[in-house]
PDB file of N, CA and C in Angstrom:
ATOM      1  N   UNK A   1      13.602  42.030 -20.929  1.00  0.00           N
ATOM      2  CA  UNK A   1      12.902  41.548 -19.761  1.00  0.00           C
ATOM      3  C   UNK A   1      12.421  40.112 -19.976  1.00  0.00           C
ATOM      4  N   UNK A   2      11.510  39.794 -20.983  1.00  0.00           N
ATOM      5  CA  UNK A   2      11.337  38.331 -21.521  1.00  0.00           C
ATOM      6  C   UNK A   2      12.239  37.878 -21.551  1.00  0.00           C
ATOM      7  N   UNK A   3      14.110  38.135 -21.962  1.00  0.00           N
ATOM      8  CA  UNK A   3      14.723  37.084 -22.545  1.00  0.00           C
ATOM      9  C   UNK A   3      15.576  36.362 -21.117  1.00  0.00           C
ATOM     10  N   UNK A   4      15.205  36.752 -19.820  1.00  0.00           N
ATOM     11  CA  UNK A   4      15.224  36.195 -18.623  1.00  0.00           C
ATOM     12  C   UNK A   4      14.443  35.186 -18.516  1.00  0.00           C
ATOM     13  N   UNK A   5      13.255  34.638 -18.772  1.00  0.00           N
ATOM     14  CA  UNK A   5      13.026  33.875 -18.741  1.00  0.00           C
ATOM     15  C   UNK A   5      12.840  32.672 -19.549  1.00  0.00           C
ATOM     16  N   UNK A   6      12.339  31.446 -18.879  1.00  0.00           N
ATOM     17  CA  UNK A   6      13.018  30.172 -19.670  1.00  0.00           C
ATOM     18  C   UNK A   6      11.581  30.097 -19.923  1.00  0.00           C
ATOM     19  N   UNK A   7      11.233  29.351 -21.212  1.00  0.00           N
ATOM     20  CA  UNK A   7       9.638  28.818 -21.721  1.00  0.00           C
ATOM     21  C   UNK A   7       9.648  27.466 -21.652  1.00  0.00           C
ATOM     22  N   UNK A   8      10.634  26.574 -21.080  1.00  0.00           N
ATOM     23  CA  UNK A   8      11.248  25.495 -21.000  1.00  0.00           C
ATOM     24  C   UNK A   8      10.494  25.263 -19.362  1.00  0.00           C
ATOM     25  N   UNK A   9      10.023  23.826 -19.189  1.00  0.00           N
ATOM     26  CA  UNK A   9       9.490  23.727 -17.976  1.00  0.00           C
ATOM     27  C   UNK A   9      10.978  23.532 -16.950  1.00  0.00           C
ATOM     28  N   UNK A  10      10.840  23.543 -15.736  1.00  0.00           N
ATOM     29  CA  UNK A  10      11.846  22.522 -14.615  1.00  0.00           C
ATOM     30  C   UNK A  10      11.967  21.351 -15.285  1.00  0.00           C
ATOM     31  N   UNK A  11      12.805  20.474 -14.845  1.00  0.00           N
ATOM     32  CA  UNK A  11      12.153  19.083 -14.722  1.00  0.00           C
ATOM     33  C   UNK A  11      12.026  18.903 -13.757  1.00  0.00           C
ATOM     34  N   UNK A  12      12.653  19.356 -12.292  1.00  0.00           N
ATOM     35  CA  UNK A  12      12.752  19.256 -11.117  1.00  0.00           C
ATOM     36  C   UNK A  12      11.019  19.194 -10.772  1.00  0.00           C
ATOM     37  N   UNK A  13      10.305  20.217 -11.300  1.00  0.00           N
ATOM     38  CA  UNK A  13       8.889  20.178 -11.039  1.00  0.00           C
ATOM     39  C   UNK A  13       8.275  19.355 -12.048  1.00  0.00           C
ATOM     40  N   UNK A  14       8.662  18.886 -12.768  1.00  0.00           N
ATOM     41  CA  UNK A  14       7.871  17.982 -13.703  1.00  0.00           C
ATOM     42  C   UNK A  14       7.920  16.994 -13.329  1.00  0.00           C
ATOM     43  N   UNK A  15       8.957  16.325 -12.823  1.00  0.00           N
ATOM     44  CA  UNK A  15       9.193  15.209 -11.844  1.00  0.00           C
ATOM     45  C   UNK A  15       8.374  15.225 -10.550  1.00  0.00           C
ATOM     46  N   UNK A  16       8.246  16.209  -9.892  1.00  0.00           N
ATOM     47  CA  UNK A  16       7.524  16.317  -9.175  1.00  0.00           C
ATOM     48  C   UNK A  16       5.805  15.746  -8.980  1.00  0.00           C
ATOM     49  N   UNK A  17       5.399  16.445 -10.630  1.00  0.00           N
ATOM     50  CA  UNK A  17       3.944  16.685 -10.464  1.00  0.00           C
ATOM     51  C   UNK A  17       3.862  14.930 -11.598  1.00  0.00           C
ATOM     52  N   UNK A  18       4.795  14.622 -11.963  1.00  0.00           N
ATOM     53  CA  UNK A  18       4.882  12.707 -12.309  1.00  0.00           C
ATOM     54  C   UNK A  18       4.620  12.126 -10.987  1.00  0.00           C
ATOM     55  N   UNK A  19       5.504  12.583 -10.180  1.00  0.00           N
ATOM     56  CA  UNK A  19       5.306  11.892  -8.479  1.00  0.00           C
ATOM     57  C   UNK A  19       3.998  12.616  -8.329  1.00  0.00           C
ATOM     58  N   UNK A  20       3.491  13.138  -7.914  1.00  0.00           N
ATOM     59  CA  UNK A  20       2.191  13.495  -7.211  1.00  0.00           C
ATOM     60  C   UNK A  20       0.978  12.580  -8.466  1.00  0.00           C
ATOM     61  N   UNK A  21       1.178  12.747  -9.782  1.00  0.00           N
ATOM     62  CA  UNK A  21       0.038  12.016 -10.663  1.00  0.00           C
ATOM     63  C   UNK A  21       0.376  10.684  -9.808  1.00  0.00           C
ATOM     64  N   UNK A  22       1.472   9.639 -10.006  1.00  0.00           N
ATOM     65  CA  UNK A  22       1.906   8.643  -9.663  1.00  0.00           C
ATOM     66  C   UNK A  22       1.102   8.206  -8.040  1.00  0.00           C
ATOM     67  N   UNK A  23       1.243   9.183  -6.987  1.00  0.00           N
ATOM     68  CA  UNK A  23       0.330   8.874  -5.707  1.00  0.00           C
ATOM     69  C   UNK A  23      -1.136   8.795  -6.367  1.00  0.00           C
ATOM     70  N   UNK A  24      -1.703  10.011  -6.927  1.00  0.00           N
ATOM     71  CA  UNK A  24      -2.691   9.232  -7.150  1.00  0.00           C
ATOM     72  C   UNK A  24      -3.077   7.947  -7.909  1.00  0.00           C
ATOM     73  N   UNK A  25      -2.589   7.750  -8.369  1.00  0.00           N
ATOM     74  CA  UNK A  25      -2.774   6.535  -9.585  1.00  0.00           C
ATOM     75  C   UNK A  25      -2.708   5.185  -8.236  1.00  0.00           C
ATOM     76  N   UNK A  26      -1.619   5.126  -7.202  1.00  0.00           N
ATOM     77  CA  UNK A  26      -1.590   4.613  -5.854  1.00  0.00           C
ATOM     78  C   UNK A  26      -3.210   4.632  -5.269  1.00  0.00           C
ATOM     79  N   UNK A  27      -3.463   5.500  -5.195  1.00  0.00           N
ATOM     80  CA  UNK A  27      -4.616   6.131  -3.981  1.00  0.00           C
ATOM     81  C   UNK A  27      -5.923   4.852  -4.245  1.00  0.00           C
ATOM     82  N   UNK A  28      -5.703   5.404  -6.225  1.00  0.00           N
ATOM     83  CA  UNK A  28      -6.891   4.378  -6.982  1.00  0.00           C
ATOM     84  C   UNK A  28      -7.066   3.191  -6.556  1.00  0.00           C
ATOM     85  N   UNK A  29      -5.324   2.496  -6.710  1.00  0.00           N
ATOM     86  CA  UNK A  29      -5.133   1.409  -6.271  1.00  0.00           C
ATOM     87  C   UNK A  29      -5.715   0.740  -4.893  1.00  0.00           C
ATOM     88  N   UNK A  30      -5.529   1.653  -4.275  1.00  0.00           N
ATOM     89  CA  UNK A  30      -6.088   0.959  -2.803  1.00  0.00           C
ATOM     90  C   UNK A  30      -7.485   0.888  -2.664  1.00  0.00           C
ATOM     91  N   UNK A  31      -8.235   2.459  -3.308  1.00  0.00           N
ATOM     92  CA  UNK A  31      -9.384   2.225  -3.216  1.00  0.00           C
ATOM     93  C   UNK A  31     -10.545   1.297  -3.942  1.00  0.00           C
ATOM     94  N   UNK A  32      -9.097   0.605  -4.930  1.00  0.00           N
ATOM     95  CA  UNK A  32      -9.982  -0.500  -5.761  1.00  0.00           C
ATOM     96  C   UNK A  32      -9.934  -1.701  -5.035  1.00  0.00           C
ATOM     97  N   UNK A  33      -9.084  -1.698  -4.200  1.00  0.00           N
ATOM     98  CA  UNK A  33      -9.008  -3.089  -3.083  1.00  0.00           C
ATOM     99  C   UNK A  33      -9.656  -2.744  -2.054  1.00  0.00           C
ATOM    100  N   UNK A  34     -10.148  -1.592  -1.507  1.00  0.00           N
ATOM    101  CA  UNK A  34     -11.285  -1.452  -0.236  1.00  0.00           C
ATOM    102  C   UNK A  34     -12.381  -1.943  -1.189  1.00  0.00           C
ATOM    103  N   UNK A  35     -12.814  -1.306  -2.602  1.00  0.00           N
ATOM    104  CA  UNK A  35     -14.136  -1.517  -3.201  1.00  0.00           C
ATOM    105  C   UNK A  35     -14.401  -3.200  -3.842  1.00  0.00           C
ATOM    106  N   UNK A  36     -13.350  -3.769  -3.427  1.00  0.00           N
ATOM    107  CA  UNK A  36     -13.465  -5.463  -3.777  1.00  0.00           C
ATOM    108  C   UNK A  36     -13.718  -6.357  -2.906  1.00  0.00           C
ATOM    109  N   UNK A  37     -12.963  -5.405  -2.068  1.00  0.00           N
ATOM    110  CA  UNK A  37     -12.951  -6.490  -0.769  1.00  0.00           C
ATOM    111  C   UNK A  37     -14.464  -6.373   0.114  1.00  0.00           C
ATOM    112  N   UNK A  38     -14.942  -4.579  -0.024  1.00  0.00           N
ATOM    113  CA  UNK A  38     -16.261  -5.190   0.234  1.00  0.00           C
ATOM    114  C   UNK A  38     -17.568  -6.020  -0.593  1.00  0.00           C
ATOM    115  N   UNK A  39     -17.214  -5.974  -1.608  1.00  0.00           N
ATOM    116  CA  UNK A  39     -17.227  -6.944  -2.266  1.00  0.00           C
ATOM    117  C   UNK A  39     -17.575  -8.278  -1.970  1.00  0.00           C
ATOM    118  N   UNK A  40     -16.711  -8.899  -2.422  1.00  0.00           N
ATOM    119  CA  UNK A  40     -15.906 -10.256  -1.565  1.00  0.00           C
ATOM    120  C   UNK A  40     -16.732 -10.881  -0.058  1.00  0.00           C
ATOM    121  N   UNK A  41     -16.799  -9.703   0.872  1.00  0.00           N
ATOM    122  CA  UNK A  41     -16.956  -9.642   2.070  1.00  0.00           C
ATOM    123  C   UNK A  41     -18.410  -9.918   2.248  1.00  0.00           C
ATOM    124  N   UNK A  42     -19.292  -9.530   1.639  1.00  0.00           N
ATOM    125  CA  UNK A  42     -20.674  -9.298   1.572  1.00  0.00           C
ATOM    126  C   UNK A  42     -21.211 -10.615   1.476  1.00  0.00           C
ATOM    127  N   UNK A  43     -22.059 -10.843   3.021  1.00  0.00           N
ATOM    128  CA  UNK A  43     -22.095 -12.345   3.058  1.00  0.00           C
ATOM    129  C   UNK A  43     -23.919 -12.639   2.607  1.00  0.00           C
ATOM    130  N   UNK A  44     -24.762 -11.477   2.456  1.00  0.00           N
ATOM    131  CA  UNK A  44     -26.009 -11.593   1.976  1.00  0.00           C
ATOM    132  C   UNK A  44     -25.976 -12.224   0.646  1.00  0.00           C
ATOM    133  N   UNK A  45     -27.305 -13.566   0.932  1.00  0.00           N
ATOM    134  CA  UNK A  45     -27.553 -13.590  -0.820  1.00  0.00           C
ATOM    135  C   UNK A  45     -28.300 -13.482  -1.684  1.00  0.00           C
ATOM    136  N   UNK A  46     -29.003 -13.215  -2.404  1.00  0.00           N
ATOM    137  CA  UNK A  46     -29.914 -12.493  -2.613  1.00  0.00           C
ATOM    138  C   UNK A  46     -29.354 -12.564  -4.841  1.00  0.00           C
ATOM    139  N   UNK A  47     -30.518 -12.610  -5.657  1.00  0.00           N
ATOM    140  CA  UNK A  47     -30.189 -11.762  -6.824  1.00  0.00           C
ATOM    141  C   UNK A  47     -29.336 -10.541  -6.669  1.00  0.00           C
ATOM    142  N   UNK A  48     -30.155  -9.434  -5.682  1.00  0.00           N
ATOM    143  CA  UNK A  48     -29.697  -7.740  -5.298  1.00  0.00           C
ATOM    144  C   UNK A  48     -28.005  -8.647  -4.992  1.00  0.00           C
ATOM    145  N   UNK A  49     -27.720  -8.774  -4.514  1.00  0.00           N
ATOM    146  CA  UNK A  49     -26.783  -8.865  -3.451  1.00  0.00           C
ATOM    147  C   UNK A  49     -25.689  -9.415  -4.557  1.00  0.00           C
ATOM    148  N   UNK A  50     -26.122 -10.449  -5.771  1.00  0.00           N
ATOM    149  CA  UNK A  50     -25.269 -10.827  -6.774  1.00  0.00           C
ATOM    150  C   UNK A  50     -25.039  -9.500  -7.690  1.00  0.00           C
ATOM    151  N   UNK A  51     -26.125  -8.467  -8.198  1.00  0.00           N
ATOM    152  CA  UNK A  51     -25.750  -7.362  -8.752  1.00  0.00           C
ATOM    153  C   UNK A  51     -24.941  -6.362  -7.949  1.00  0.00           C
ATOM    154  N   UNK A  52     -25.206  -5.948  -6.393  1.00  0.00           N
ATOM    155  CA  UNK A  52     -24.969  -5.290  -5.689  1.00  0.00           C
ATOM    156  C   UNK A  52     -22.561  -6.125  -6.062  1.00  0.00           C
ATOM    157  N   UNK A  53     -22.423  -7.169  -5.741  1.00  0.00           N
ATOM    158  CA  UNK A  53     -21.005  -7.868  -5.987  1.00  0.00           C
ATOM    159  C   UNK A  53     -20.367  -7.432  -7.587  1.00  0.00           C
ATOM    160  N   UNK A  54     -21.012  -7.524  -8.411  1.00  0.00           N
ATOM    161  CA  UNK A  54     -20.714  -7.451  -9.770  1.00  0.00           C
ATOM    162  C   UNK A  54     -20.618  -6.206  -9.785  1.00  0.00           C
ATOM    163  N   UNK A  55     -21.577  -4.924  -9.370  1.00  0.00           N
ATOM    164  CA  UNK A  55     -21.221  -3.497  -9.624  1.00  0.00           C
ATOM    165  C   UNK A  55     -19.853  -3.167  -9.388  1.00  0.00           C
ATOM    166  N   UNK A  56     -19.762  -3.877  -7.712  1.00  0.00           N
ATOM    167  CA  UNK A  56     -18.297  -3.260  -7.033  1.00  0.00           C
ATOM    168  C   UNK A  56     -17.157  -4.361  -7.613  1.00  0.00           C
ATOM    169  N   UNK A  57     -17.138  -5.128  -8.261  1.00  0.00           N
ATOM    170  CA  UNK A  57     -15.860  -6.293  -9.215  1.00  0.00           C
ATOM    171  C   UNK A  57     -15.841  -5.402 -10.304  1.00  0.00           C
ATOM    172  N   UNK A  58     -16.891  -4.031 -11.355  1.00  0.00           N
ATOM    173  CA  UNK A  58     -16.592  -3.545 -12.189  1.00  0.00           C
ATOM    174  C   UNK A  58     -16.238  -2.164 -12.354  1.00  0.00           C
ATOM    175  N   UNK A  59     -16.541  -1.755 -10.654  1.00  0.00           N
ATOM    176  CA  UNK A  59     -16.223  -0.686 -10.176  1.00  0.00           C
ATOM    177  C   UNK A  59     -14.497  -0.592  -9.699  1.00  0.00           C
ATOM    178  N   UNK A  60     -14.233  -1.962  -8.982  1.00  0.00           N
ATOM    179  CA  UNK A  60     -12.446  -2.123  -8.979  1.00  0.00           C
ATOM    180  C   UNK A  60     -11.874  -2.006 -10.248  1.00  0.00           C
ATOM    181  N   UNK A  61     -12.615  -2.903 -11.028  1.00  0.00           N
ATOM    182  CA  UNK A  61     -11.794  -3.111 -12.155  1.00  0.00           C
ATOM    183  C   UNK A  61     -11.499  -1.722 -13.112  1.00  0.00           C
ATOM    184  N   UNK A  62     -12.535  -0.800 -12.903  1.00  0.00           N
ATOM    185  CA  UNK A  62     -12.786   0.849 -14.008  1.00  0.00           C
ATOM    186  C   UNK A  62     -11.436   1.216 -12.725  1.00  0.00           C
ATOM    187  N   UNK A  63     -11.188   1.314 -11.084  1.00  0.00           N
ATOM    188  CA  UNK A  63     -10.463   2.066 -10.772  1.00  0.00           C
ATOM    189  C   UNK A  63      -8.726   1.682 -11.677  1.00  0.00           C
ATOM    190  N   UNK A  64      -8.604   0.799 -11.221  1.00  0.00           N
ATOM    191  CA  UNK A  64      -7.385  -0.315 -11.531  1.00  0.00           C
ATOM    192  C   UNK A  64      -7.163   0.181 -12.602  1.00  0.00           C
ATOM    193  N   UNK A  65      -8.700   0.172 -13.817  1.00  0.00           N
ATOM    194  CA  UNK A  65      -7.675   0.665 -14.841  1.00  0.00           C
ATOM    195  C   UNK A  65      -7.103   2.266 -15.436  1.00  0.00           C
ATOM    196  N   UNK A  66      -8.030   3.237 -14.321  1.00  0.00           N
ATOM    197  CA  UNK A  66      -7.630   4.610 -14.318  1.00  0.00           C
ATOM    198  C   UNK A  66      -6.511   4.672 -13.865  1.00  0.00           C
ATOM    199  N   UNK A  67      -5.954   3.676 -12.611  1.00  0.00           N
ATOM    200  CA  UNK A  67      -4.708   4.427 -11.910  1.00  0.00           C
ATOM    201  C   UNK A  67      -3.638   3.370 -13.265  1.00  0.00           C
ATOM    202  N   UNK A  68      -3.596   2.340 -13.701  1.00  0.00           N
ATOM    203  CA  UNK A  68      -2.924   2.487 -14.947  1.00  0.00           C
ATOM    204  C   UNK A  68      -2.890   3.317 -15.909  1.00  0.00           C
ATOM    205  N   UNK A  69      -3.677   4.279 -16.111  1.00  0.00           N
ATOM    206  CA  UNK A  69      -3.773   5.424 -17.138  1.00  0.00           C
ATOM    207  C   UNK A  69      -3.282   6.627 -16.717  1.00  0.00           C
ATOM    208  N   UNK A  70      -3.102   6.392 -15.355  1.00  0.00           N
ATOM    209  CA  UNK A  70      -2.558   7.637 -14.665  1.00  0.00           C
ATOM    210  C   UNK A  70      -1.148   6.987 -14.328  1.00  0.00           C
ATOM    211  N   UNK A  71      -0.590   5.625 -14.230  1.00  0.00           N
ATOM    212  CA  UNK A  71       1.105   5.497 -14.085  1.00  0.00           C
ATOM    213  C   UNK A  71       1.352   5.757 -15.837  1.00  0.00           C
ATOM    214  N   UNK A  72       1.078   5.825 -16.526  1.00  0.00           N
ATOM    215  CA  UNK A  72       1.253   6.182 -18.131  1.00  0.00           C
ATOM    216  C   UNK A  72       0.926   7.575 -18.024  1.00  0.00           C
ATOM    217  N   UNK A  73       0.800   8.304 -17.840  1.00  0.00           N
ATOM    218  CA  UNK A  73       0.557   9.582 -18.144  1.00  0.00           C
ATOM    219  C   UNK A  73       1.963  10.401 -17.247  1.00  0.00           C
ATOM    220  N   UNK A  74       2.046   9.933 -15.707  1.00  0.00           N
ATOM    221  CA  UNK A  74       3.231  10.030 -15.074  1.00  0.00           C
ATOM    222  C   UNK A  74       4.464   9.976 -15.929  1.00  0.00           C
ATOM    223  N   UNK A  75       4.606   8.173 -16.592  1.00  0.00           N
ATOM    224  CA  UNK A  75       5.862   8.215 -17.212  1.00  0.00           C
ATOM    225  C   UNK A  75       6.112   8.998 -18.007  1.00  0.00           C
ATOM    226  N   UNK A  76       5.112   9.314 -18.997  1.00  0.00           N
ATOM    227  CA  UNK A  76       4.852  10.515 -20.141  1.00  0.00           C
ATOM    228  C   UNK A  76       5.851  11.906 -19.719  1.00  0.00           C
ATOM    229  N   UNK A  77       5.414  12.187 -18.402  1.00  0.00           N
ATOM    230  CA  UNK A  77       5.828  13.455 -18.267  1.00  0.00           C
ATOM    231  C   UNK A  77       7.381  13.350 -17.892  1.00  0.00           C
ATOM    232  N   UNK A  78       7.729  12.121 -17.138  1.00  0.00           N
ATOM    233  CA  UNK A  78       8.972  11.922 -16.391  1.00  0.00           C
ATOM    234  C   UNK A  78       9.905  11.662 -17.931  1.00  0.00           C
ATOM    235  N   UNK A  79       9.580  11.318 -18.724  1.00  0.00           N
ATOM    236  CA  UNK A  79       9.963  11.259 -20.319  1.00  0.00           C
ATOM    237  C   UNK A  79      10.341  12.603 -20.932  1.00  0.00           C
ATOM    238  N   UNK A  80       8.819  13.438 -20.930  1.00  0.00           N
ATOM    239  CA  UNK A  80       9.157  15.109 -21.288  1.00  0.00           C
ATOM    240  C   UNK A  80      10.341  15.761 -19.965  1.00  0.00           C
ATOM    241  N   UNK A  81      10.558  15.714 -19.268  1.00  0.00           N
ATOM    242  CA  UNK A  81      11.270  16.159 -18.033  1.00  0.00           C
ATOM    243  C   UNK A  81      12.800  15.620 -18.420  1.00  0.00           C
ATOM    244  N   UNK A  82      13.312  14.176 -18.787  1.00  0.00           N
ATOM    245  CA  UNK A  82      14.177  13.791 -19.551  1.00  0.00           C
ATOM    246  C   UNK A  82      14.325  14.544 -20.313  1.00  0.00           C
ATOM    247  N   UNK A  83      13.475  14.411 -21.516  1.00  0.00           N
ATOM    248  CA  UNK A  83      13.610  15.493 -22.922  1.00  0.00           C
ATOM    249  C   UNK A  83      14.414  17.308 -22.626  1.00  0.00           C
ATOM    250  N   UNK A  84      13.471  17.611 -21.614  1.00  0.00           N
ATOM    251  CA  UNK A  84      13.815  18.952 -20.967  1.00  0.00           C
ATOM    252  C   UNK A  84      15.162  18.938 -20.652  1.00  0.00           C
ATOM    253  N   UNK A  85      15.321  18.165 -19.659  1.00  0.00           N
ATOM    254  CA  UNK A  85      16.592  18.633 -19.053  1.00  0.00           C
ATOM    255  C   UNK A  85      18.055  18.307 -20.094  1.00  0.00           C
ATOM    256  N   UNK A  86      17.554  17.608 -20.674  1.00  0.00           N
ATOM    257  CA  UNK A  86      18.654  17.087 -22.207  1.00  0.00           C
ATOM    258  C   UNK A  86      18.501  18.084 -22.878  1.00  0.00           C
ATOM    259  N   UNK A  87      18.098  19.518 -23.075  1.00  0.00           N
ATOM    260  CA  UNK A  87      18.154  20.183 -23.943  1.00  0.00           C
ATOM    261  C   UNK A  87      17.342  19.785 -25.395  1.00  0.00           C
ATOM    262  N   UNK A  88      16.692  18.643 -24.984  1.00  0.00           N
ATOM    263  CA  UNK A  88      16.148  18.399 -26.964  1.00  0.00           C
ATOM    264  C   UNK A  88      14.650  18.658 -26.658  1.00  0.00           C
ATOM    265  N   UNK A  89      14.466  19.047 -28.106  1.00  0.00           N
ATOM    266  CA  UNK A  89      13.357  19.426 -28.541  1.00  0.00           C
ATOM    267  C   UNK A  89      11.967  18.811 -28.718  1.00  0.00           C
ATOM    268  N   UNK A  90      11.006  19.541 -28.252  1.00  0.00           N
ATOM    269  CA  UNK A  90       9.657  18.651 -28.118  1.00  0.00           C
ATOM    270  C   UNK A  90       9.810  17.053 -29.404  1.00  0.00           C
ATOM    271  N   UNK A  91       9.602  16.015 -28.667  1.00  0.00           N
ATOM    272  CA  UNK A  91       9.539  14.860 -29.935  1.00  0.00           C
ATOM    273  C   UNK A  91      10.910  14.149 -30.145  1.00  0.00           C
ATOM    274  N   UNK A  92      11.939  14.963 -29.386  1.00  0.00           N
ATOM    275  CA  UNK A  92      13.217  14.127 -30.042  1.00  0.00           C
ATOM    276  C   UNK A  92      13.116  13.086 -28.716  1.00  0.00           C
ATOM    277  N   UNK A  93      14.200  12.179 -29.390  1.00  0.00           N
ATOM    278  CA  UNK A  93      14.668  11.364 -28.555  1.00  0.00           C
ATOM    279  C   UNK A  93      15.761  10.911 -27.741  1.00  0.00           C
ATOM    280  N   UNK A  94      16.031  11.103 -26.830  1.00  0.00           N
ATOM    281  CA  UNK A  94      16.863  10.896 -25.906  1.00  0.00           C
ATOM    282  C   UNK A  94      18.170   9.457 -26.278  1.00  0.00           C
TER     283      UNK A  94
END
């Protein structure tokens, strides 16, 4: 009964869930350019108003660099999904 099944992922779905990490890592992206641009936009001036700018320039910058940590984690898998569908073994190389 076990030897029906595979312990081996898809890649078809591993590719998949690379594309779905990959939108989000997108999503970040944009929402680090809404959180700059209001930013940017904010015509009060004030000390507040210079911290209030600097939060959201370090708040883009933390998104920007999650959704880079999330297109690396994507390729990662689109890599294991390669590996998979090549038949080789966790670690080898293609």
């Amino acid at each position: 009964m076990l030897s029906d099944m595979s312990w081996l992922p898809d890649p078809a779905e591993l590719n998949a869930a690379a594309a779905r990490v990959h939108a989000q890592a997108d999503a970040l992206r944009e929402t680090a350019i809404r959180v700059a641009l209001a930013g940017a936009t904010t015509s009060w001036q004030s000390v507040a108003a210079t911290r209030f700018r600097d939060r959201l320039h370090d708040s883009a910058l933390a998104l920007r660099t999650r959704a880079a940590q999330l297109d690396a984690a994507a390729d990662l898998i689109r890599r294991h999904a390669t590996r998979v569908a090549a038949g080789l073994p966790p670690g080898a190389r293609p």
